[in-house]
PDB file of N, CA and C in Angstrom:
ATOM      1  N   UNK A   1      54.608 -16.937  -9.714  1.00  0.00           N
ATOM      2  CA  UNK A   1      54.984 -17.057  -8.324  1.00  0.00           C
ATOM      3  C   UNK A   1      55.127 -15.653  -7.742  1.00  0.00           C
ATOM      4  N   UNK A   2      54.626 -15.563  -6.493  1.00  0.00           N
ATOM      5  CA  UNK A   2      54.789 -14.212  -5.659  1.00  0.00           C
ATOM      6  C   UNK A   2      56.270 -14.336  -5.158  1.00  0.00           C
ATOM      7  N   UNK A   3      57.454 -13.660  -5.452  1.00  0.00           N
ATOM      8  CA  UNK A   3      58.304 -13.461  -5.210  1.00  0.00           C
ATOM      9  C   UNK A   3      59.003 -12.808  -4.073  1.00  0.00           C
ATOM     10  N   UNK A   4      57.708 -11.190  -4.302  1.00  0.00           N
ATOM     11  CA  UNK A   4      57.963 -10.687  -3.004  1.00  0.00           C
ATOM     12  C   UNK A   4      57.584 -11.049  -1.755  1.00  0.00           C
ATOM     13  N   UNK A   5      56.569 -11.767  -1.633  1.00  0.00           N
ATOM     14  CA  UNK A   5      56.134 -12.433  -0.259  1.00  0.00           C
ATOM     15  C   UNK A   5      57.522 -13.553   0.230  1.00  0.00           C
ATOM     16  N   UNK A   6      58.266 -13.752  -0.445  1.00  0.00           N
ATOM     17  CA  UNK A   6      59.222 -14.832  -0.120  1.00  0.00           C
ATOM     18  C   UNK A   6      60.449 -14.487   0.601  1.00  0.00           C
ATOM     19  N   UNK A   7      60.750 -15.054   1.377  1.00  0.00           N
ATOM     20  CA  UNK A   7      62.196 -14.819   2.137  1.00  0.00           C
ATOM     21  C   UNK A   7      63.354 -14.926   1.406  1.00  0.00           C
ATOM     22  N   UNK A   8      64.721 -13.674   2.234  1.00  0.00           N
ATOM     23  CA  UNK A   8      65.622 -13.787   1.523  1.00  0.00           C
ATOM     24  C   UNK A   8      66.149 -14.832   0.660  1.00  0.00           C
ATOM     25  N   UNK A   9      66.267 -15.960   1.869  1.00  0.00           N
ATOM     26  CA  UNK A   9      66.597 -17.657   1.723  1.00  0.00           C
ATOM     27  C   UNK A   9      65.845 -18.335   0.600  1.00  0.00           C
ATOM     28  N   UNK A  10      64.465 -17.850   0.631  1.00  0.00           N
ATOM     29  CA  UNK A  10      64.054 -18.472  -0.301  1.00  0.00           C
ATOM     30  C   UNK A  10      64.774 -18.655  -2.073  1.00  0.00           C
ATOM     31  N   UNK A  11      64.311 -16.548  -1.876  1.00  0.00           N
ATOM     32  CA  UNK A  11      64.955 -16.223  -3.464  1.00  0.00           C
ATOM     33  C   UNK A  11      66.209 -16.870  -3.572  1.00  0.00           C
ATOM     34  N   UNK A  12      67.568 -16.982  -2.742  1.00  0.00           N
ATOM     35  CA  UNK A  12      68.608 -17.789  -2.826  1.00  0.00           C
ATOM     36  C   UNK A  12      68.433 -18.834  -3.221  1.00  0.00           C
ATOM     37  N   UNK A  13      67.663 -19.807  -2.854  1.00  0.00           N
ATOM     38  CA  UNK A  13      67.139 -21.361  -3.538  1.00  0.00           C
ATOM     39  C   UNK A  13      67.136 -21.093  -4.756  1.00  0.00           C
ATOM     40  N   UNK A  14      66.194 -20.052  -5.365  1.00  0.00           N
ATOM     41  CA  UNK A  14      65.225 -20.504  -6.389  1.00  0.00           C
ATOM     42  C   UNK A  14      67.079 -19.651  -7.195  1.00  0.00           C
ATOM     43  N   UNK A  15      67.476 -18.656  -7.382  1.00  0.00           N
ATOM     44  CA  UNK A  15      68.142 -17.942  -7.970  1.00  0.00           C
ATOM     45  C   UNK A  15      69.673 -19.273  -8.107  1.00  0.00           C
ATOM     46  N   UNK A  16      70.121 -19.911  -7.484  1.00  0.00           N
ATOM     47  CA  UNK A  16      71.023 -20.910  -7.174  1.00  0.00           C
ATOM     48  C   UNK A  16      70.620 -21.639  -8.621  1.00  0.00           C
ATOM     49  N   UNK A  17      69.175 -21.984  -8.995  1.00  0.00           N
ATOM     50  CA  UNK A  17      69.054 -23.025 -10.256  1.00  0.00           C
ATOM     51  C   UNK A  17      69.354 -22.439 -11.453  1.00  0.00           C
ATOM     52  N   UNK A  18      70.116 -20.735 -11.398  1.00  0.00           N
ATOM     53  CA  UNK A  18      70.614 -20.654 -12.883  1.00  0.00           C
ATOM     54  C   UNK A  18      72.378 -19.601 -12.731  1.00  0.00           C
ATOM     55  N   UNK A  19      72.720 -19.998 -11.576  1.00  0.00           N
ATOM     56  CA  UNK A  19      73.860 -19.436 -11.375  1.00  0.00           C
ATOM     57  C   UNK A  19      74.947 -20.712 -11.382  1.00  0.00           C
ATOM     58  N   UNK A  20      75.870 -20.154 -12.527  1.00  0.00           N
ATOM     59  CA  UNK A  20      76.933 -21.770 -12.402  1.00  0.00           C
ATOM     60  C   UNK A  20      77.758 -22.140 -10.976  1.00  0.00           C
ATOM     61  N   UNK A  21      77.562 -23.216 -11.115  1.00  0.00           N
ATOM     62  CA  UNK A  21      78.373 -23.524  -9.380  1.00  0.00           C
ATOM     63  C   UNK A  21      77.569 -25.110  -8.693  1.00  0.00           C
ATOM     64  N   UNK A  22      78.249 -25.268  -7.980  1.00  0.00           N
ATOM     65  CA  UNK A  22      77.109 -26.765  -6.569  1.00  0.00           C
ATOM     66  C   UNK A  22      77.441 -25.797  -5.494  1.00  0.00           C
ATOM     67  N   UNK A  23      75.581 -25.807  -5.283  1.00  0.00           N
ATOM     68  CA  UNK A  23      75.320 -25.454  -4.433  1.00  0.00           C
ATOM     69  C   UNK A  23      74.765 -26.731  -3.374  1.00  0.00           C
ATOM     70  N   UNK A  24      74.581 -26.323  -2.136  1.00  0.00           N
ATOM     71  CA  UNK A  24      73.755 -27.189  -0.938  1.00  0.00           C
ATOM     72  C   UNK A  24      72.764 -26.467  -0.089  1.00  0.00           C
ATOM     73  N   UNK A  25      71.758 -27.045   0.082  1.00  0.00           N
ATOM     74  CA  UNK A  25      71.032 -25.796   0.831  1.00  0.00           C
ATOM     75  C   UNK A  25      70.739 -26.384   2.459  1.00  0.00           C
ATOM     76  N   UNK A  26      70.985 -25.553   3.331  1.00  0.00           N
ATOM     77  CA  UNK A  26      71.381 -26.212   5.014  1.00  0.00           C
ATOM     78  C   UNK A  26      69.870 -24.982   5.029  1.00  0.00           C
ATOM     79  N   UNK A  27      68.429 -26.154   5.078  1.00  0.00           N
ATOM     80  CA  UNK A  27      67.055 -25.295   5.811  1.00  0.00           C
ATOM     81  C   UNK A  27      67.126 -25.769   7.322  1.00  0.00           C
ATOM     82  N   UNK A  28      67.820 -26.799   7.581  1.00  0.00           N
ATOM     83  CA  UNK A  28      67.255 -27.114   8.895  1.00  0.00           C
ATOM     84  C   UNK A  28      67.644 -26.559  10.303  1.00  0.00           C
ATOM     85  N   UNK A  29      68.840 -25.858   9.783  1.00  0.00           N
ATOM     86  CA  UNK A  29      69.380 -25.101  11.014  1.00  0.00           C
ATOM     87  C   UNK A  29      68.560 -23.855  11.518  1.00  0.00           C
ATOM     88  N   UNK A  30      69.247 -23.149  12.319  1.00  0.00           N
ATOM     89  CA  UNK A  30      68.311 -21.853  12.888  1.00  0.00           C
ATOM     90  C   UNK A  30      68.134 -20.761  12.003  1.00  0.00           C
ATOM     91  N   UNK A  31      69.107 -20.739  11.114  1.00  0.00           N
ATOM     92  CA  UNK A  31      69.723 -19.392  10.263  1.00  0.00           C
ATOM     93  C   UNK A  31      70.100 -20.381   9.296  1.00  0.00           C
ATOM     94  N   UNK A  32      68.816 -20.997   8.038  1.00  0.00           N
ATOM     95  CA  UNK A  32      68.976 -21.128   6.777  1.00  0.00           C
ATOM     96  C   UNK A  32      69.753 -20.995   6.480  1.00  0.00           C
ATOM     97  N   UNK A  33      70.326 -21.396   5.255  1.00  0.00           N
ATOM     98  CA  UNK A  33      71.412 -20.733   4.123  1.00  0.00           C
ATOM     99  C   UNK A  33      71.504 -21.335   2.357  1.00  0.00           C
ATOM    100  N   UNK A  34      72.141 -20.866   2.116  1.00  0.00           N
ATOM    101  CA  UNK A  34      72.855 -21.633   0.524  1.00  0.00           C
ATOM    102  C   UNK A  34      73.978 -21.818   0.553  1.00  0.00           C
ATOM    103  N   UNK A  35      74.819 -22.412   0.374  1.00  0.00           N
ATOM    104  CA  UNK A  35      76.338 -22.354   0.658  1.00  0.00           C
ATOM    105  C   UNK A  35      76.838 -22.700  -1.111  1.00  0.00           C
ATOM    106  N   UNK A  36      77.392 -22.337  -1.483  1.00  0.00           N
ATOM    107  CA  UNK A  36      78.452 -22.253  -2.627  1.00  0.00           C
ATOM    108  C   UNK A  36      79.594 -23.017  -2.111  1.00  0.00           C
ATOM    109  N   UNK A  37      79.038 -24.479  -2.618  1.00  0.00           N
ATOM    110  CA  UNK A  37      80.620 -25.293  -2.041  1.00  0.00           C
ATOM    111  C   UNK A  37      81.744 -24.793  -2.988  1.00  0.00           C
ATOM    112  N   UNK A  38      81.681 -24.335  -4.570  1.00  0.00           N
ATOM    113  CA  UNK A  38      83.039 -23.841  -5.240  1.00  0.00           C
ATOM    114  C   UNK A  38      83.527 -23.232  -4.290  1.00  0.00           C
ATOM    115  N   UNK A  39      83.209 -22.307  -3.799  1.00  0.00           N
ATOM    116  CA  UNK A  39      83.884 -20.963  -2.796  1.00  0.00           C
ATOM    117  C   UNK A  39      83.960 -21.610  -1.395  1.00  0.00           C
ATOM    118  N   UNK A  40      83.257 -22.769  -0.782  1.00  0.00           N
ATOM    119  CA  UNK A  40      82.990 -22.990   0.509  1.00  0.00           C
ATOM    120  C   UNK A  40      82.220 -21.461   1.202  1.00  0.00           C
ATOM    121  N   UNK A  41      81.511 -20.484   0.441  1.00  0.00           N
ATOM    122  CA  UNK A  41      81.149 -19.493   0.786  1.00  0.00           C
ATOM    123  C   UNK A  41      79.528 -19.024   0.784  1.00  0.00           C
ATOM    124  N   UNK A  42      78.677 -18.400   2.106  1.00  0.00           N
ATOM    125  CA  UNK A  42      77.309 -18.253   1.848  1.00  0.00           C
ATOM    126  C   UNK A  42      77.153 -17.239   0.054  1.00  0.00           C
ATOM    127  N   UNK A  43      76.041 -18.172   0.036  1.00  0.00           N
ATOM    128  CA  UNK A  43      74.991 -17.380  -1.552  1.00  0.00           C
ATOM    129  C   UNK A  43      74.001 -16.697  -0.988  1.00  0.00           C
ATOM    130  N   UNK A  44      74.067 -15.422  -1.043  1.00  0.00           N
ATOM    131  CA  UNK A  44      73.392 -14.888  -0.159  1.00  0.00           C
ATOM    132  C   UNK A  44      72.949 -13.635  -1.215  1.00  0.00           C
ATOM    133  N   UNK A  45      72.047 -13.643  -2.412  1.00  0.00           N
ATOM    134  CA  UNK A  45      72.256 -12.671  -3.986  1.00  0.00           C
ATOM    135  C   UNK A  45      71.349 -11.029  -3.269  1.00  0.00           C
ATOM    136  N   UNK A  46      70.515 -11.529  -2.167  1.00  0.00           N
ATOM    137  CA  UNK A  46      69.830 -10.522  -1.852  1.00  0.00           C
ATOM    138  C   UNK A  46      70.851  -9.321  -0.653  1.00  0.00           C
ATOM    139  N   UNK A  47      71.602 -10.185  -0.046  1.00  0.00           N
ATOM    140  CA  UNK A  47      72.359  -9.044   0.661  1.00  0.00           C
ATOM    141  C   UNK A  47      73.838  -8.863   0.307  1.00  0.00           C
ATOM    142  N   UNK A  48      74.571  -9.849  -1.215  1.00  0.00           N
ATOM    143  CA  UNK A  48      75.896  -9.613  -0.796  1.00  0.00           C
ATOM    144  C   UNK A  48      75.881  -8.844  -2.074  1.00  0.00           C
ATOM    145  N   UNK A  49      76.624  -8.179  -2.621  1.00  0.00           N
ATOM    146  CA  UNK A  49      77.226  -7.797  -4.111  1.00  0.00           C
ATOM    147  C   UNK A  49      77.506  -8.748  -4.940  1.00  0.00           C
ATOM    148  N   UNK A  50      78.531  -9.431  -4.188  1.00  0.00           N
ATOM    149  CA  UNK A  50      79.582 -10.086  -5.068  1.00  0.00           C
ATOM    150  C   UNK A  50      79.032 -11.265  -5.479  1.00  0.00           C
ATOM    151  N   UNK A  51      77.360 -11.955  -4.948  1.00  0.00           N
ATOM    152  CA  UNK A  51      76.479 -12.573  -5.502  1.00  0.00           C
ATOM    153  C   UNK A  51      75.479 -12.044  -6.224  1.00  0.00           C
ATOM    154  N   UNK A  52      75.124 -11.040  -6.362  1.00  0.00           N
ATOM    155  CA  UNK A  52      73.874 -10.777  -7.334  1.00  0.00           C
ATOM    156  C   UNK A  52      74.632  -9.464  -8.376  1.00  0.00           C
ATOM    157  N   UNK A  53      75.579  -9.031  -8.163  1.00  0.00           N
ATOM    158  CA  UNK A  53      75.829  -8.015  -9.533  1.00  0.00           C
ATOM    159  C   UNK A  53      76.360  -8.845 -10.830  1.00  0.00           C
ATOM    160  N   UNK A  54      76.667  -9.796 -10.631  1.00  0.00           N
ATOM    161  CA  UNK A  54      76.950 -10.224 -11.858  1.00  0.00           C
ATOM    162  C   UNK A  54      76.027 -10.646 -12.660  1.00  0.00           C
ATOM    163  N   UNK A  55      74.944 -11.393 -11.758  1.00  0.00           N
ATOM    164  CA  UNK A  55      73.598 -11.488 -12.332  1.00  0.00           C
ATOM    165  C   UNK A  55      72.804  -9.886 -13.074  1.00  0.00           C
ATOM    166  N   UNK A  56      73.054  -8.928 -12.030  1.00  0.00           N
ATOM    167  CA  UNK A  56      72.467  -8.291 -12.883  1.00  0.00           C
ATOM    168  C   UNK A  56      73.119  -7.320 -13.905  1.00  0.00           C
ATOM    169  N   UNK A  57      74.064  -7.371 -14.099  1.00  0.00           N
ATOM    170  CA  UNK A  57      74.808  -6.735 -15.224  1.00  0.00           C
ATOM    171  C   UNK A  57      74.636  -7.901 -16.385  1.00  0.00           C
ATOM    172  N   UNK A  58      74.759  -9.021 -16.586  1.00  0.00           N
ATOM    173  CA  UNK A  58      74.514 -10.335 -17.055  1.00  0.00           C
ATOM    174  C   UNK A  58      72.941  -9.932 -17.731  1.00  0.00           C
ATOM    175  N   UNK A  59      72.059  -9.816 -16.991  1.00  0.00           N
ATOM    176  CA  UNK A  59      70.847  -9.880 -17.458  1.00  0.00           C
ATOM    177  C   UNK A  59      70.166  -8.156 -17.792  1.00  0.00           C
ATOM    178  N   UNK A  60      70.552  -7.507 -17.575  1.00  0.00           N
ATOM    179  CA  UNK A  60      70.811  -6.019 -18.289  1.00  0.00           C
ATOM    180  C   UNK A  60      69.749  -5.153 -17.340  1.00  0.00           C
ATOM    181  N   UNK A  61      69.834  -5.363 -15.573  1.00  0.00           N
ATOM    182  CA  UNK A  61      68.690  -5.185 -15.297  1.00  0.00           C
ATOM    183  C   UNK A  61      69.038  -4.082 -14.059  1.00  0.00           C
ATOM    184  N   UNK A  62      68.160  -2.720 -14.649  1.00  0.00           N
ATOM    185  CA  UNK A  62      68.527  -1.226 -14.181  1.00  0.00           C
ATOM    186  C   UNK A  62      67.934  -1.516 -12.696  1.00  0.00           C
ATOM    187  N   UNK A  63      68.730  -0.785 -12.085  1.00  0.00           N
ATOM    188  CA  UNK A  63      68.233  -0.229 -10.384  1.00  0.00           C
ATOM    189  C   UNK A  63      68.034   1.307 -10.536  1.00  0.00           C
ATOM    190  N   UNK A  64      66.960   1.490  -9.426  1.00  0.00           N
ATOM    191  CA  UNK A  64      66.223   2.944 -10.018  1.00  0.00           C
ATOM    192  C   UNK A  64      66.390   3.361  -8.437  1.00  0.00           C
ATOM    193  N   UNK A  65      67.043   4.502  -7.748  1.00  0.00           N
ATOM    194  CA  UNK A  65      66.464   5.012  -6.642  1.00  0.00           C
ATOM    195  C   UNK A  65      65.654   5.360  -6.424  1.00  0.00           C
ATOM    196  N   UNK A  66      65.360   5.340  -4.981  1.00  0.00           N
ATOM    197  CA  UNK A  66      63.651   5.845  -4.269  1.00  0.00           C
ATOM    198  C   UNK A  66      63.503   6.911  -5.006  1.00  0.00           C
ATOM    199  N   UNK A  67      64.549   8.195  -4.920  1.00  0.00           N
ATOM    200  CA  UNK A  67      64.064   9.529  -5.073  1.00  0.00           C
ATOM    201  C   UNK A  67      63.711   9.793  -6.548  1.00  0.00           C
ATOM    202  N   UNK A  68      64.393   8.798  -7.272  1.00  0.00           N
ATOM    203  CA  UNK A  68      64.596   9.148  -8.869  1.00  0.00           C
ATOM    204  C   UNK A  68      62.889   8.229  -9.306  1.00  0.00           C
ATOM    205  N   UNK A  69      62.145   7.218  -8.933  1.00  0.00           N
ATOM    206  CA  UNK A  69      61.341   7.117  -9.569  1.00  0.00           C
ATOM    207  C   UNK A  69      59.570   7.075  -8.736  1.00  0.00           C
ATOM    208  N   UNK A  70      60.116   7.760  -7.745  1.00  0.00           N
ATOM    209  CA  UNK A  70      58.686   8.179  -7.028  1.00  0.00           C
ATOM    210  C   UNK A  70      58.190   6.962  -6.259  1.00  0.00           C
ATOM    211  N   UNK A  71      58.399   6.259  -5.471  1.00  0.00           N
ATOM    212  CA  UNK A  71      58.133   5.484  -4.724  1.00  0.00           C
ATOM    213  C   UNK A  71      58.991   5.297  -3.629  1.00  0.00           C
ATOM    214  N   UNK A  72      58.738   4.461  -2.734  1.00  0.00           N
ATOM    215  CA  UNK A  72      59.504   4.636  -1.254  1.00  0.00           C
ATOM    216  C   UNK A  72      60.453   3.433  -1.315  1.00  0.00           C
ATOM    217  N   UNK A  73      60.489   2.493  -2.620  1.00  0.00           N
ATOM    218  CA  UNK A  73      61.493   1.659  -2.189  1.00  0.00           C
ATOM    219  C   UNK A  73      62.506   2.232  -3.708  1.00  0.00           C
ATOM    220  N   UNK A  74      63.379   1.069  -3.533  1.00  0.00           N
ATOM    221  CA  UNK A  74      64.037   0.683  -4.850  1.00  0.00           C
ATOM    222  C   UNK A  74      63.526   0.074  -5.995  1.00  0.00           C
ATOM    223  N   UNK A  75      63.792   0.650  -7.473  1.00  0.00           N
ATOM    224  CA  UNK A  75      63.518  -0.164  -8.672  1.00  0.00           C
ATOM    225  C   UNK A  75      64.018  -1.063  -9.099  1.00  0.00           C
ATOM    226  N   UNK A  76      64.079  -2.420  -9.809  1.00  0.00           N
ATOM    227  CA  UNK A  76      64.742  -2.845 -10.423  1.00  0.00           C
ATOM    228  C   UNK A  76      63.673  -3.119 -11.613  1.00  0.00           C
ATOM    229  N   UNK A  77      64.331  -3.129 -12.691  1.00  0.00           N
ATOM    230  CA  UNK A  77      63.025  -3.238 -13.917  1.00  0.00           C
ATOM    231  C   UNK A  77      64.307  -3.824 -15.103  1.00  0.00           C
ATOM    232  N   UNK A  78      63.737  -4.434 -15.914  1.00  0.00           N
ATOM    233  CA  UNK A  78      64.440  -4.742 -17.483  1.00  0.00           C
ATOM    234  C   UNK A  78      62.988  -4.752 -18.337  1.00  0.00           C
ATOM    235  N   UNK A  79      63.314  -3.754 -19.144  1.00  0.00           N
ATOM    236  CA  UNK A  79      62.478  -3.993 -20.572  1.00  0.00           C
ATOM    237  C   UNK A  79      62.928  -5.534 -21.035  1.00  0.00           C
ATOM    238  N   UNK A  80      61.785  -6.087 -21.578  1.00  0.00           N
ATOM    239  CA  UNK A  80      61.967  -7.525 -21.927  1.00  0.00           C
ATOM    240  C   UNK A  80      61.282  -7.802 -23.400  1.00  0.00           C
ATOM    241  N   UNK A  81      61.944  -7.590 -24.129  1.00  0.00           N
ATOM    242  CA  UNK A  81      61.826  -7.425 -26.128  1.00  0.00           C
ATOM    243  C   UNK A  81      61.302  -9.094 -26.035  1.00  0.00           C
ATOM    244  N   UNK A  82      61.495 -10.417 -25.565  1.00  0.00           N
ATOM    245  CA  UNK A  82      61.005 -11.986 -25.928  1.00  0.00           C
ATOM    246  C   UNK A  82      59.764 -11.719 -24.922  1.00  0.00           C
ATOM    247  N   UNK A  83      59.416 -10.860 -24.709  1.00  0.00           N
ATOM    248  CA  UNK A  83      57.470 -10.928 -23.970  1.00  0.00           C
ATOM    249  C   UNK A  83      57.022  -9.705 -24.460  1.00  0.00           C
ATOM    250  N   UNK A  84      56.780  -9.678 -25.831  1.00  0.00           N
ATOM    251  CA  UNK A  84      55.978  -8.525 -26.318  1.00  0.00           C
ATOM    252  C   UNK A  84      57.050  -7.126 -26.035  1.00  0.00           C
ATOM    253  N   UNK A  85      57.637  -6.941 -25.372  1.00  0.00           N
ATOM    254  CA  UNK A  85      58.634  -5.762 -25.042  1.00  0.00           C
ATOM    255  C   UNK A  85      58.009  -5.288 -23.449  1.00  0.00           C
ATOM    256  N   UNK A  86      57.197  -6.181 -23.072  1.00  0.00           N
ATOM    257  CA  UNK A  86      57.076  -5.997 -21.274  1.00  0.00           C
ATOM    258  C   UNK A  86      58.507  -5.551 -20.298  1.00  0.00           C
ATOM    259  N   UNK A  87      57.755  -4.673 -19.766  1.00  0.00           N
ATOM    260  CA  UNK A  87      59.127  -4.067 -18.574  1.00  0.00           C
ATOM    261  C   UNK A  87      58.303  -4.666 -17.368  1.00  0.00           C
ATOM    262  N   UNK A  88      59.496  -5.554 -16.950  1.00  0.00           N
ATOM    263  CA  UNK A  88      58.937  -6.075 -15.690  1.00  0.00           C
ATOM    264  C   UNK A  88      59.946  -5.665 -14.719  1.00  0.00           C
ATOM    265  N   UNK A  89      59.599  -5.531 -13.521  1.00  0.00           N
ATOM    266  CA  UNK A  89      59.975  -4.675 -12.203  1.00  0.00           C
ATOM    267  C   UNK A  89      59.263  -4.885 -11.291  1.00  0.00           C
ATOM    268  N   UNK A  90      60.040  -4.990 -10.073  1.00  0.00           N
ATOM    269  CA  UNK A  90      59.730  -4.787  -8.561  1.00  0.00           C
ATOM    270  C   UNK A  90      60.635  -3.845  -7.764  1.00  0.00           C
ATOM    271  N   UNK A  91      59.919  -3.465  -6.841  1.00  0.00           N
ATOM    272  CA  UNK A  91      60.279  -2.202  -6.012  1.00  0.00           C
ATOM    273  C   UNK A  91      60.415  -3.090  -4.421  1.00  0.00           C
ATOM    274  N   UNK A  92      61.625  -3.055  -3.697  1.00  0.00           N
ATOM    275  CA  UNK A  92      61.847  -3.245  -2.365  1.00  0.00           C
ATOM    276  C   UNK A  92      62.296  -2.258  -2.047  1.00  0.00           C
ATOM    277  N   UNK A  93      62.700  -2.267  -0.218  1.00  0.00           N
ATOM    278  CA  UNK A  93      63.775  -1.509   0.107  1.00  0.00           C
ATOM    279  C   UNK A  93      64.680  -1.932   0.152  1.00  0.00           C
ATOM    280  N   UNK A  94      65.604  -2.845  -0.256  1.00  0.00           N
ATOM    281  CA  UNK A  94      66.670  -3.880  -0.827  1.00  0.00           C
ATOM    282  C   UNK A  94      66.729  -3.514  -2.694  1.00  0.00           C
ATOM    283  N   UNK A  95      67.764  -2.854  -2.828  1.00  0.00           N
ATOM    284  CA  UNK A  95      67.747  -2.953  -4.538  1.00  0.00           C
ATOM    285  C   UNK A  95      68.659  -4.167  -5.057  1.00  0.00           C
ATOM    286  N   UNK A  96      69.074  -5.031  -4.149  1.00  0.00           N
ATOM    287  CA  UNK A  96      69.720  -6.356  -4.262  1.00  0.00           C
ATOM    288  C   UNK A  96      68.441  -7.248  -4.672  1.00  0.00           C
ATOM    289  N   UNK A  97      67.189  -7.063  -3.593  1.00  0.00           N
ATOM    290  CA  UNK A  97      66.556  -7.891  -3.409  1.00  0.00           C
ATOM    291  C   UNK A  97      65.552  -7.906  -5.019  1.00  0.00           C
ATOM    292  N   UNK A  98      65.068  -6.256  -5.235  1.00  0.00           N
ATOM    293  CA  UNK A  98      64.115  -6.409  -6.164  1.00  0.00           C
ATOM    294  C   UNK A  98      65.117  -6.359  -7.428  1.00  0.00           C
ATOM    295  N   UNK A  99      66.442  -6.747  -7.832  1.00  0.00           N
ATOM    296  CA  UNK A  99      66.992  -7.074  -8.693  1.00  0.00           C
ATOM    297  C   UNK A  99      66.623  -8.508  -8.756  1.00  0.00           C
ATOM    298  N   UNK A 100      66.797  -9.844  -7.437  1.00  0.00           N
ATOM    299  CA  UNK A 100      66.604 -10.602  -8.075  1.00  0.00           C
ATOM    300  C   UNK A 100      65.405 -11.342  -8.113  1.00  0.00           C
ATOM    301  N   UNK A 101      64.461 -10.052  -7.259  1.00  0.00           N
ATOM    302  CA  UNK A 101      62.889 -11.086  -8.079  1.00  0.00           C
ATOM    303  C   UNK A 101      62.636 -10.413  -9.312  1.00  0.00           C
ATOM    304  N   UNK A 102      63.500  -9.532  -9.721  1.00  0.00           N
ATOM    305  CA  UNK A 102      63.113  -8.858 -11.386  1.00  0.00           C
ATOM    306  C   UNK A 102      63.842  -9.870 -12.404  1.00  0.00           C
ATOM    307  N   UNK A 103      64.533 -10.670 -12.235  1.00  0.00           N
ATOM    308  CA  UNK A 103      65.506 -11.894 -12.086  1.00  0.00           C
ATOM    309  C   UNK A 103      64.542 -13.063 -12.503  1.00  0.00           C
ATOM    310  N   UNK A 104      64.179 -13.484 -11.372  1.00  0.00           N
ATOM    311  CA  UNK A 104      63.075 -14.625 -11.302  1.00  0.00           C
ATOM    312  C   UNK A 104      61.922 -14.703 -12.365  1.00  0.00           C
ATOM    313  N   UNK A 105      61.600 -13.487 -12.337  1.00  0.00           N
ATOM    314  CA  UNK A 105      60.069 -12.930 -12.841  1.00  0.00           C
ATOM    315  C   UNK A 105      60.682 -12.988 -14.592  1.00  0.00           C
ATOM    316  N   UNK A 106      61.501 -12.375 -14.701  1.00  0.00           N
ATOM    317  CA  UNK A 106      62.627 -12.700 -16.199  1.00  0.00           C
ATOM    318  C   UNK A 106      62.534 -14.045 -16.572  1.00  0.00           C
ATOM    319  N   UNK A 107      62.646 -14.948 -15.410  1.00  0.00           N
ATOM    320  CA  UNK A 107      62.907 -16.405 -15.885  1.00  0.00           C
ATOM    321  C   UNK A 107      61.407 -17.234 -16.368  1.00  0.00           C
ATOM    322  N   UNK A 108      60.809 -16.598 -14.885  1.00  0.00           N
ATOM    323  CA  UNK A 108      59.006 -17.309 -15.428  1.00  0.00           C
ATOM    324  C   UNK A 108      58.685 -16.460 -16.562  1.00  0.00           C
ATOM    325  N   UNK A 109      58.876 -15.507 -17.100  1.00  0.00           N
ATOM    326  CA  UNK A 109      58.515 -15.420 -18.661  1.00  0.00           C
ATOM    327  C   UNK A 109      58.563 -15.693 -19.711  1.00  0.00           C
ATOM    328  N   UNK A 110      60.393 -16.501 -19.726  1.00  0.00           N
ATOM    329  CA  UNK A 110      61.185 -17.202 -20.725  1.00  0.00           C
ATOM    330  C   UNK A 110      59.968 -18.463 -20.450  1.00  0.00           C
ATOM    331  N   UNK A 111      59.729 -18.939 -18.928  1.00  0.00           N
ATOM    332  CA  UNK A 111      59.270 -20.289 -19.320  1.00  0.00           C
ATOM    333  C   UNK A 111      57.663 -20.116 -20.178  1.00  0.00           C
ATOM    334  N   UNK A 112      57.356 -19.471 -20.252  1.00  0.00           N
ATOM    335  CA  UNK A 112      55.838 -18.681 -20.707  1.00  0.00           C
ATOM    336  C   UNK A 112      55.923 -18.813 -21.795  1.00  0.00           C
ATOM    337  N   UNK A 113      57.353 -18.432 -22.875  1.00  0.00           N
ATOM    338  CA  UNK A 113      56.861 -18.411 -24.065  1.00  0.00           C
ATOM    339  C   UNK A 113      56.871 -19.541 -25.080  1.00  0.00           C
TER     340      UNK A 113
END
C-alpha cells in the first residue's frame, strides 16, 4: 500500500487496528476523525505526540532530521532483522507522519512473511 499518498485521517484508520483501545471513526462530517472513546479523545498519531510516541518507542523506530540525513524532509526508518534485515523508511515533512507510515510498512512486512 502507498502510504504516503494517503491522508492524515487515513493513516489514523489504518494505525487504530493495532493500537489497544475502541475506537469509532466519524468520515462523514466536514473534518474526519478517529475518536478514542477510552479517552473520549481525537487519535490523531500523525499530529499529536501523545498518540504516536508510544508507538514509536514500542516499535524501535529512529527519526532522522532534515539536516542530519540529506534530504528536505524528516526520516523515520527501523532496521527490520524478520525481513532479511531490510531498513524500511519514509521521509515527510511531518516526522510524526513518516514514523507512522514506517509503522504501517513494518506491519505489511510482518504480513509478508
Amino acid at each position: 500500500m502507498n502510504y504516503e499518498d494517503m491522508s492524515d485521517f487515513d493513516i489514523a484508520v489504518e494505525l487504530k487496528n493495532y493500537v489497544k483501545g475502541s475506537f469509532s471513526v466519524y468520515a462523514d462530517h466536514r473534518m474526519p476523525f478517529v475518536l478514542c472513546e477510552d479517552t473520549n479523545e481525537e487519535f490523531d498519531p500523525c499530529n499529536n505526540p501523545d498518540d504516536m510516541w508510544p508507538i514509536i518507542v514500542d516499535s524501535e523506530i529512529a527519526i532522522i532530521p532534515p539536516v542530519s540525513n540529506g534530504t528536505n524532509g524528516w526520516k523515520a526508518e527501523r532496521f527490520y532483522p524478520q525481513n532479511c534485515g531490510k531498513i524500511i523508511e519514509a521521509i515527510d515533512a511531518n516526522p510524526l507522519r513518516a514514523a507512522a507510515i514506517v509503522f504501517l510498512m513494518m506491519k505489511d512486512a510482518e504480513k509478508a512473511l
